[in-house]
PDB file of N, CA and C in Angstrom:
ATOM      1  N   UNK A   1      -1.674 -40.102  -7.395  1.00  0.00           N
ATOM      2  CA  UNK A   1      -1.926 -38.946  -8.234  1.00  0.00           C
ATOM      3  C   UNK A   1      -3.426 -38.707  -8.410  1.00  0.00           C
ATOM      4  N   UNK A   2      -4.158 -39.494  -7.773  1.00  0.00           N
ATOM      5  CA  UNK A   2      -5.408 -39.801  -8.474  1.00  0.00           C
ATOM      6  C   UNK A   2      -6.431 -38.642  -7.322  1.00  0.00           C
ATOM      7  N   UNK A   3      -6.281 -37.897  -6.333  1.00  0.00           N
ATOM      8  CA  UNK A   3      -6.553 -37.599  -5.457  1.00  0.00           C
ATOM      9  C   UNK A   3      -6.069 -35.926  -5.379  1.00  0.00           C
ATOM     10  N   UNK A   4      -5.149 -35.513  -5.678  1.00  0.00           N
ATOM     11  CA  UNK A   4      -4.504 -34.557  -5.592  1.00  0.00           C
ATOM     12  C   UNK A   4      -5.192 -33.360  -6.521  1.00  0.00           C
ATOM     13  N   UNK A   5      -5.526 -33.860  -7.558  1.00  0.00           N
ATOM     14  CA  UNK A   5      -6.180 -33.261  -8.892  1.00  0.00           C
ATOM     15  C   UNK A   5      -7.219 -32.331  -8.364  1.00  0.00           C
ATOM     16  N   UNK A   6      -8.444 -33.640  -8.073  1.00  0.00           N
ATOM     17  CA  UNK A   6      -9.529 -33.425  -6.716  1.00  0.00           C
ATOM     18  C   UNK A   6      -9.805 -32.386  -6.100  1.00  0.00           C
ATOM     19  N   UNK A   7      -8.389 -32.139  -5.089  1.00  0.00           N
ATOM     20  CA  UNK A   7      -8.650 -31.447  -4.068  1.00  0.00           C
ATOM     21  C   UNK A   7      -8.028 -29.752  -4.669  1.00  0.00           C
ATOM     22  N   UNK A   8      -7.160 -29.615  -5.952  1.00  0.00           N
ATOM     23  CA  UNK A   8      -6.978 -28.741  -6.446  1.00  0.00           C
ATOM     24  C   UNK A   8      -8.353 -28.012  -6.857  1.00  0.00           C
ATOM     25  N   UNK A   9      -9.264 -28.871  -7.648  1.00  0.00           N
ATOM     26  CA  UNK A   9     -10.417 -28.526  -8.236  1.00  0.00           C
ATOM     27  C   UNK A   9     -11.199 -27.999  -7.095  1.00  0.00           C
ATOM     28  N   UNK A  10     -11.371 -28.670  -5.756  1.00  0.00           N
ATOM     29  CA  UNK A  10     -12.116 -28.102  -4.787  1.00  0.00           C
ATOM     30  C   UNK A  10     -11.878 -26.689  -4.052  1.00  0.00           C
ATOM     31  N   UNK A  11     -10.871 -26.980  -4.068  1.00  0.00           N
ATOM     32  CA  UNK A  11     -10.356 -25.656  -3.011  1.00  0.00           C
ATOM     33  C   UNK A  11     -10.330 -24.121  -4.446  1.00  0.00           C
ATOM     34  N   UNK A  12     -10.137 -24.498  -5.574  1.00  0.00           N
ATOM     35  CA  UNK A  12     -10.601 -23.535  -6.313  1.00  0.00           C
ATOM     36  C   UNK A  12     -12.100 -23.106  -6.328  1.00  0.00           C
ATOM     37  N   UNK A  13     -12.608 -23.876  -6.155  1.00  0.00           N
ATOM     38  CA  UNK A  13     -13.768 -23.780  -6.416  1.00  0.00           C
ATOM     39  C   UNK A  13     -14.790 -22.977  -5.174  1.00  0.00           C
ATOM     40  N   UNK A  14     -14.300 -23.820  -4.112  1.00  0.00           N
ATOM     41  CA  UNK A  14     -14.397 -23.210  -2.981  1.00  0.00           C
ATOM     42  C   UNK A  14     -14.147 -21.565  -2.579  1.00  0.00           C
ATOM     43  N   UNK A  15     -13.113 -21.661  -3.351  1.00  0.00           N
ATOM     44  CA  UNK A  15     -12.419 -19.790  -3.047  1.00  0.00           C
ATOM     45  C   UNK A  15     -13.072 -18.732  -3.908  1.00  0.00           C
ATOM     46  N   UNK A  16     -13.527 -19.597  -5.430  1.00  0.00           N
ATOM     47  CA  UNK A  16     -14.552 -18.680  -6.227  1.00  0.00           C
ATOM     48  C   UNK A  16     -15.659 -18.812  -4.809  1.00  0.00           C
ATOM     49  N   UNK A  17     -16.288 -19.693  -4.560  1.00  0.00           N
ATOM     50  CA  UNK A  17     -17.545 -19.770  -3.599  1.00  0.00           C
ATOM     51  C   UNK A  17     -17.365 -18.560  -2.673  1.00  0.00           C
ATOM     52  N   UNK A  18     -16.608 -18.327  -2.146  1.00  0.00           N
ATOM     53  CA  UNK A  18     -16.387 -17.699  -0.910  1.00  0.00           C
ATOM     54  C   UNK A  18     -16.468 -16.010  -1.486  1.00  0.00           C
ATOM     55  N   UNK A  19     -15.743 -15.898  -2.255  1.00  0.00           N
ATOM     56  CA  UNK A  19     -15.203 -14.863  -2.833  1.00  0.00           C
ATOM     57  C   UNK A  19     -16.745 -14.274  -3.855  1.00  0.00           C
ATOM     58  N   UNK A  20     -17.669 -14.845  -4.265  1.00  0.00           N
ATOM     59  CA  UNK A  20     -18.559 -14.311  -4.956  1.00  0.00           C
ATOM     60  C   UNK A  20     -19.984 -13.850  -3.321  1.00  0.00           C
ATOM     61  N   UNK A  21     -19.896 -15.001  -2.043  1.00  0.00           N
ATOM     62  CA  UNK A  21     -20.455 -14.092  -1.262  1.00  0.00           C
ATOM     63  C   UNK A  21     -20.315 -13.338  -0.887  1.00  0.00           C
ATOM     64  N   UNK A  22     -18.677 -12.734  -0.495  1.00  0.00           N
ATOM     65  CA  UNK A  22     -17.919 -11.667  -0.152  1.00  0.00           C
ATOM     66  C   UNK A  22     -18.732 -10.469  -0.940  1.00  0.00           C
ATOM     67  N   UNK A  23     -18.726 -10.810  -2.374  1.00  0.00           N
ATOM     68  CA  UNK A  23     -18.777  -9.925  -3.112  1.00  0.00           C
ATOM     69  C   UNK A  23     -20.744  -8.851  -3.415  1.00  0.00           C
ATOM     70  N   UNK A  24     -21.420 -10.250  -3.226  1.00  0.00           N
ATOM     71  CA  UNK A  24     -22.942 -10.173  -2.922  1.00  0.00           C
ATOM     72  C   UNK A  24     -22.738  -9.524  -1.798  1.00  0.00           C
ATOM     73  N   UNK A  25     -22.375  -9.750  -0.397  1.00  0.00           N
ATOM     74  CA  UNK A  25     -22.838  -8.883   0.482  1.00  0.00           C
ATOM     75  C   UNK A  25     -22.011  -7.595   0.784  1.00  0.00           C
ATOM     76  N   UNK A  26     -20.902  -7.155   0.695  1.00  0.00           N
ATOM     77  CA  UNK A  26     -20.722  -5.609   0.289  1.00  0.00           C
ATOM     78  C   UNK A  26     -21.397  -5.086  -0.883  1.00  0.00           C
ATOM     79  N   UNK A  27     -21.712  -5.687  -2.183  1.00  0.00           N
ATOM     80  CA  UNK A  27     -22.907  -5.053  -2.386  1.00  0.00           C
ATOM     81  C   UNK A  27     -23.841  -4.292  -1.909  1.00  0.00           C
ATOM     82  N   UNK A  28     -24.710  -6.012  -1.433  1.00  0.00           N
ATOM     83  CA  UNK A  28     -25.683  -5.153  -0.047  1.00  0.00           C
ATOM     84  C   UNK A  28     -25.981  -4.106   0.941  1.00  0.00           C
ATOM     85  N   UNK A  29     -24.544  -4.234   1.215  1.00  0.00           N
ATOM     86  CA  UNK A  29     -24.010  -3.230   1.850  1.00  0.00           C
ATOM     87  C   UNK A  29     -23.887  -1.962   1.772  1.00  0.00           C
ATOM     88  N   UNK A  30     -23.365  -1.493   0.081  1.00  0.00           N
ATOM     89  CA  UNK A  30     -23.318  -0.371  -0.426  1.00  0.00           C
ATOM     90  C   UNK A  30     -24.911   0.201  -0.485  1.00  0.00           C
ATOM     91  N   UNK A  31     -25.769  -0.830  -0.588  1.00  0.00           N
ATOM     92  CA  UNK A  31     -27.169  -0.819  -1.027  1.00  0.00           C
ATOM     93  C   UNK A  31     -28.065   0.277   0.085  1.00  0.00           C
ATOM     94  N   UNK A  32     -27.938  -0.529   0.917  1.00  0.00           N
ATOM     95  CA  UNK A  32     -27.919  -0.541   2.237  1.00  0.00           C
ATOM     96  C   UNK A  32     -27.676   1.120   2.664  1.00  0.00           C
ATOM     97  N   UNK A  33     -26.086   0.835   2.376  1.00  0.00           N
ATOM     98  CA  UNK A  33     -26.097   2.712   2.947  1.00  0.00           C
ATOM     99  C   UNK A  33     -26.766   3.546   1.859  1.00  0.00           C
ATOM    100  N   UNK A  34     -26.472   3.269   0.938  1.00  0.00           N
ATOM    101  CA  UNK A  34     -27.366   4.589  -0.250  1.00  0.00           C
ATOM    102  C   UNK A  34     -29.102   4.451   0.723  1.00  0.00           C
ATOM    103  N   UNK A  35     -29.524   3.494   0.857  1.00  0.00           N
ATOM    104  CA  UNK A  35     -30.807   3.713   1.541  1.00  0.00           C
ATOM    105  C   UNK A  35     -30.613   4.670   2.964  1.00  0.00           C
ATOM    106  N   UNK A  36     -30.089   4.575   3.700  1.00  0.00           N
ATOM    107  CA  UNK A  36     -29.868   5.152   4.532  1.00  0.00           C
ATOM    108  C   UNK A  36     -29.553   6.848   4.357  1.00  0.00           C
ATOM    109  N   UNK A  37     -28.832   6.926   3.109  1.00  0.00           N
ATOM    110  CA  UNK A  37     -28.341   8.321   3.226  1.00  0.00           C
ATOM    111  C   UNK A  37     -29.210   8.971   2.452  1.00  0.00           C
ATOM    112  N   UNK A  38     -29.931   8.274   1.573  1.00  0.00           N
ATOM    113  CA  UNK A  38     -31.791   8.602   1.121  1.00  0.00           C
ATOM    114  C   UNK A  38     -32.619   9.377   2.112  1.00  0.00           C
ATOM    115  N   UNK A  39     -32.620   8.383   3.130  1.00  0.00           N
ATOM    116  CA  UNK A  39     -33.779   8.724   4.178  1.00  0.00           C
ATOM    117  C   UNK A  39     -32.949   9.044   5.512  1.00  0.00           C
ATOM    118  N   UNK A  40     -32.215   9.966   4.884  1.00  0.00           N
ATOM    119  CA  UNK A  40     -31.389  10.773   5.586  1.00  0.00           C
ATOM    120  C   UNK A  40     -31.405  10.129   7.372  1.00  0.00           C
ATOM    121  N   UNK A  41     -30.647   8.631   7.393  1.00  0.00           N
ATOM    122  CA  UNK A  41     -30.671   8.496   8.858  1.00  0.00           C
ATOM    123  C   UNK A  41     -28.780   8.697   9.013  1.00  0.00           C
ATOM    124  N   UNK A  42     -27.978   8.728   7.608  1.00  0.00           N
ATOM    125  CA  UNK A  42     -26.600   9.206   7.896  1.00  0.00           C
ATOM    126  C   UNK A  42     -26.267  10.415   6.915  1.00  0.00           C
ATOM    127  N   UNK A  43     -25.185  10.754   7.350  1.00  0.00           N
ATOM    128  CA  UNK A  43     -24.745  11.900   6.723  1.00  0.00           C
ATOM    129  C   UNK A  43     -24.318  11.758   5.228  1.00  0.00           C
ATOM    130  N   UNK A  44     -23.871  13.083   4.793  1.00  0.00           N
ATOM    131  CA  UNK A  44     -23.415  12.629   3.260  1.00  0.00           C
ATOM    132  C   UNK A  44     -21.472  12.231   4.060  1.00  0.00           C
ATOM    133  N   UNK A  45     -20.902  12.972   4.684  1.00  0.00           N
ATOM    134  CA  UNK A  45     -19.950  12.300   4.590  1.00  0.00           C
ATOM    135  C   UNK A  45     -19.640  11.176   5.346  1.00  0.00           C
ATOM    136  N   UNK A  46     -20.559  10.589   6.056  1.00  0.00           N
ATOM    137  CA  UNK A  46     -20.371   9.416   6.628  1.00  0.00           C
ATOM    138  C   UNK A  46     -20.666   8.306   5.150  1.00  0.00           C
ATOM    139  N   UNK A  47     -21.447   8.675   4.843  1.00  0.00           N
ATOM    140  CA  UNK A  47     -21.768   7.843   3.124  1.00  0.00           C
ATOM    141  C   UNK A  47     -20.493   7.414   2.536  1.00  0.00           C
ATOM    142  N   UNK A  48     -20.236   8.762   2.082  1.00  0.00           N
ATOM    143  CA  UNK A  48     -19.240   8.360   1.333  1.00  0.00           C
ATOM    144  C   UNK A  48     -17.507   8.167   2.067  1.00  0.00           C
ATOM    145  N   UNK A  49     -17.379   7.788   2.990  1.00  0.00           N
ATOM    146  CA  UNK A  49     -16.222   7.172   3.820  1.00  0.00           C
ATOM    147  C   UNK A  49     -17.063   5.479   4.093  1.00  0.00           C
ATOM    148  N   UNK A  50     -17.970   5.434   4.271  1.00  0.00           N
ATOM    149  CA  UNK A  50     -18.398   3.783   4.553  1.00  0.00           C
ATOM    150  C   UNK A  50     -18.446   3.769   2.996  1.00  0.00           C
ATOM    151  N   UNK A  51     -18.951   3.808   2.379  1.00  0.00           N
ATOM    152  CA  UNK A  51     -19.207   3.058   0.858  1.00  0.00           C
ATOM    153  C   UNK A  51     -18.052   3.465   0.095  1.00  0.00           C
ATOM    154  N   UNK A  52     -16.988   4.562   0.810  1.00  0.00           N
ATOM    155  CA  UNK A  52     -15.189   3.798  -0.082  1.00  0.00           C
ATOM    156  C   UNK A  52     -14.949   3.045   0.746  1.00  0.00           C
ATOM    157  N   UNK A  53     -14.823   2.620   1.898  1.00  0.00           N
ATOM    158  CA  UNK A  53     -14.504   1.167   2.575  1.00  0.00           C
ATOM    159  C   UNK A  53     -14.937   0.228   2.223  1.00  0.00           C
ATOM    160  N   UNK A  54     -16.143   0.005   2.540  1.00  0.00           N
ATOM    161  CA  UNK A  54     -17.154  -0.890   1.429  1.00  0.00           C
ATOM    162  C   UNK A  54     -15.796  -1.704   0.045  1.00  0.00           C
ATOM    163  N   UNK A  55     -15.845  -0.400  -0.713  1.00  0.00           N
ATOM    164  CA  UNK A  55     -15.552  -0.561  -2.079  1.00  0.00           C
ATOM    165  C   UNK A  55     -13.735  -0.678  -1.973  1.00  0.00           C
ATOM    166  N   UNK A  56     -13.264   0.067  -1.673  1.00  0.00           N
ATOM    167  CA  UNK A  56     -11.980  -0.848  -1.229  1.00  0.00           C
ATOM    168  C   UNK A  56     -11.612  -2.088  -0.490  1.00  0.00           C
ATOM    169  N   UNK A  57     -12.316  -2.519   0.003  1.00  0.00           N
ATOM    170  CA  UNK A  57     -12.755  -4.149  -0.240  1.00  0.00           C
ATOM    171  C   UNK A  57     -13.080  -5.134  -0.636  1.00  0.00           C
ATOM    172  N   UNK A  58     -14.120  -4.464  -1.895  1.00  0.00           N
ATOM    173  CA  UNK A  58     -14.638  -4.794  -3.074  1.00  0.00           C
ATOM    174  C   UNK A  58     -13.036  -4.954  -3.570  1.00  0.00           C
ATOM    175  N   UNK A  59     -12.079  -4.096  -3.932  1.00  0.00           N
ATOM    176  CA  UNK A  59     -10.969  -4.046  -4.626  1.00  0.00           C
ATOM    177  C   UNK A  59     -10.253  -5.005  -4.217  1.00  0.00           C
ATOM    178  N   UNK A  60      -9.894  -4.950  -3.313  1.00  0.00           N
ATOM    179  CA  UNK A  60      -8.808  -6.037  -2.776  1.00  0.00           C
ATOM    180  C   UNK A  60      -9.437  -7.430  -2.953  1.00  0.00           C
ATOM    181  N   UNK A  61     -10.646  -8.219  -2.430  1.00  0.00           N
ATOM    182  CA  UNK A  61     -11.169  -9.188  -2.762  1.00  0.00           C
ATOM    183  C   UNK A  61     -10.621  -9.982  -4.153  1.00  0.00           C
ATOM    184  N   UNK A  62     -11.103  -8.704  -4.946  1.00  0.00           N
ATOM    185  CA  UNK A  62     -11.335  -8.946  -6.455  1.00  0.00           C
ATOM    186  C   UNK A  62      -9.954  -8.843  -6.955  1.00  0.00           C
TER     187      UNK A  62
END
């Protein structure tokens, strides 16, 4: 029994881990395109179809 506990605690922990970089880099991401659609190298509706993908990912993740 002494072992099992352990590896519960890890693999939680692990999945927060994973799941908060997920979450930092679609950030970025969103970041990212708003810069882009600033300095007009994409469109407005390419913007906003990548940054709801983006963000429906954000959703599901979370």
């Amino acid at each position: 029994m002494g072992l099992f506990p352990w590896l519960i605690f890890v693999a939680v922990g692990y999945k927060k881990m994973v799941k908060k970089a997920l979450l930092s880099t679609a950030n970025k991401k969103i970041d990212t395109l708003r810069l882009d659609y600033e300095n007009t190298i994409i469109d407005e509706e390419t913007y906003r179809d990548l940054t709801q993908k983006v963000r429906s990912l954000i959703y599901k993740v979370s």
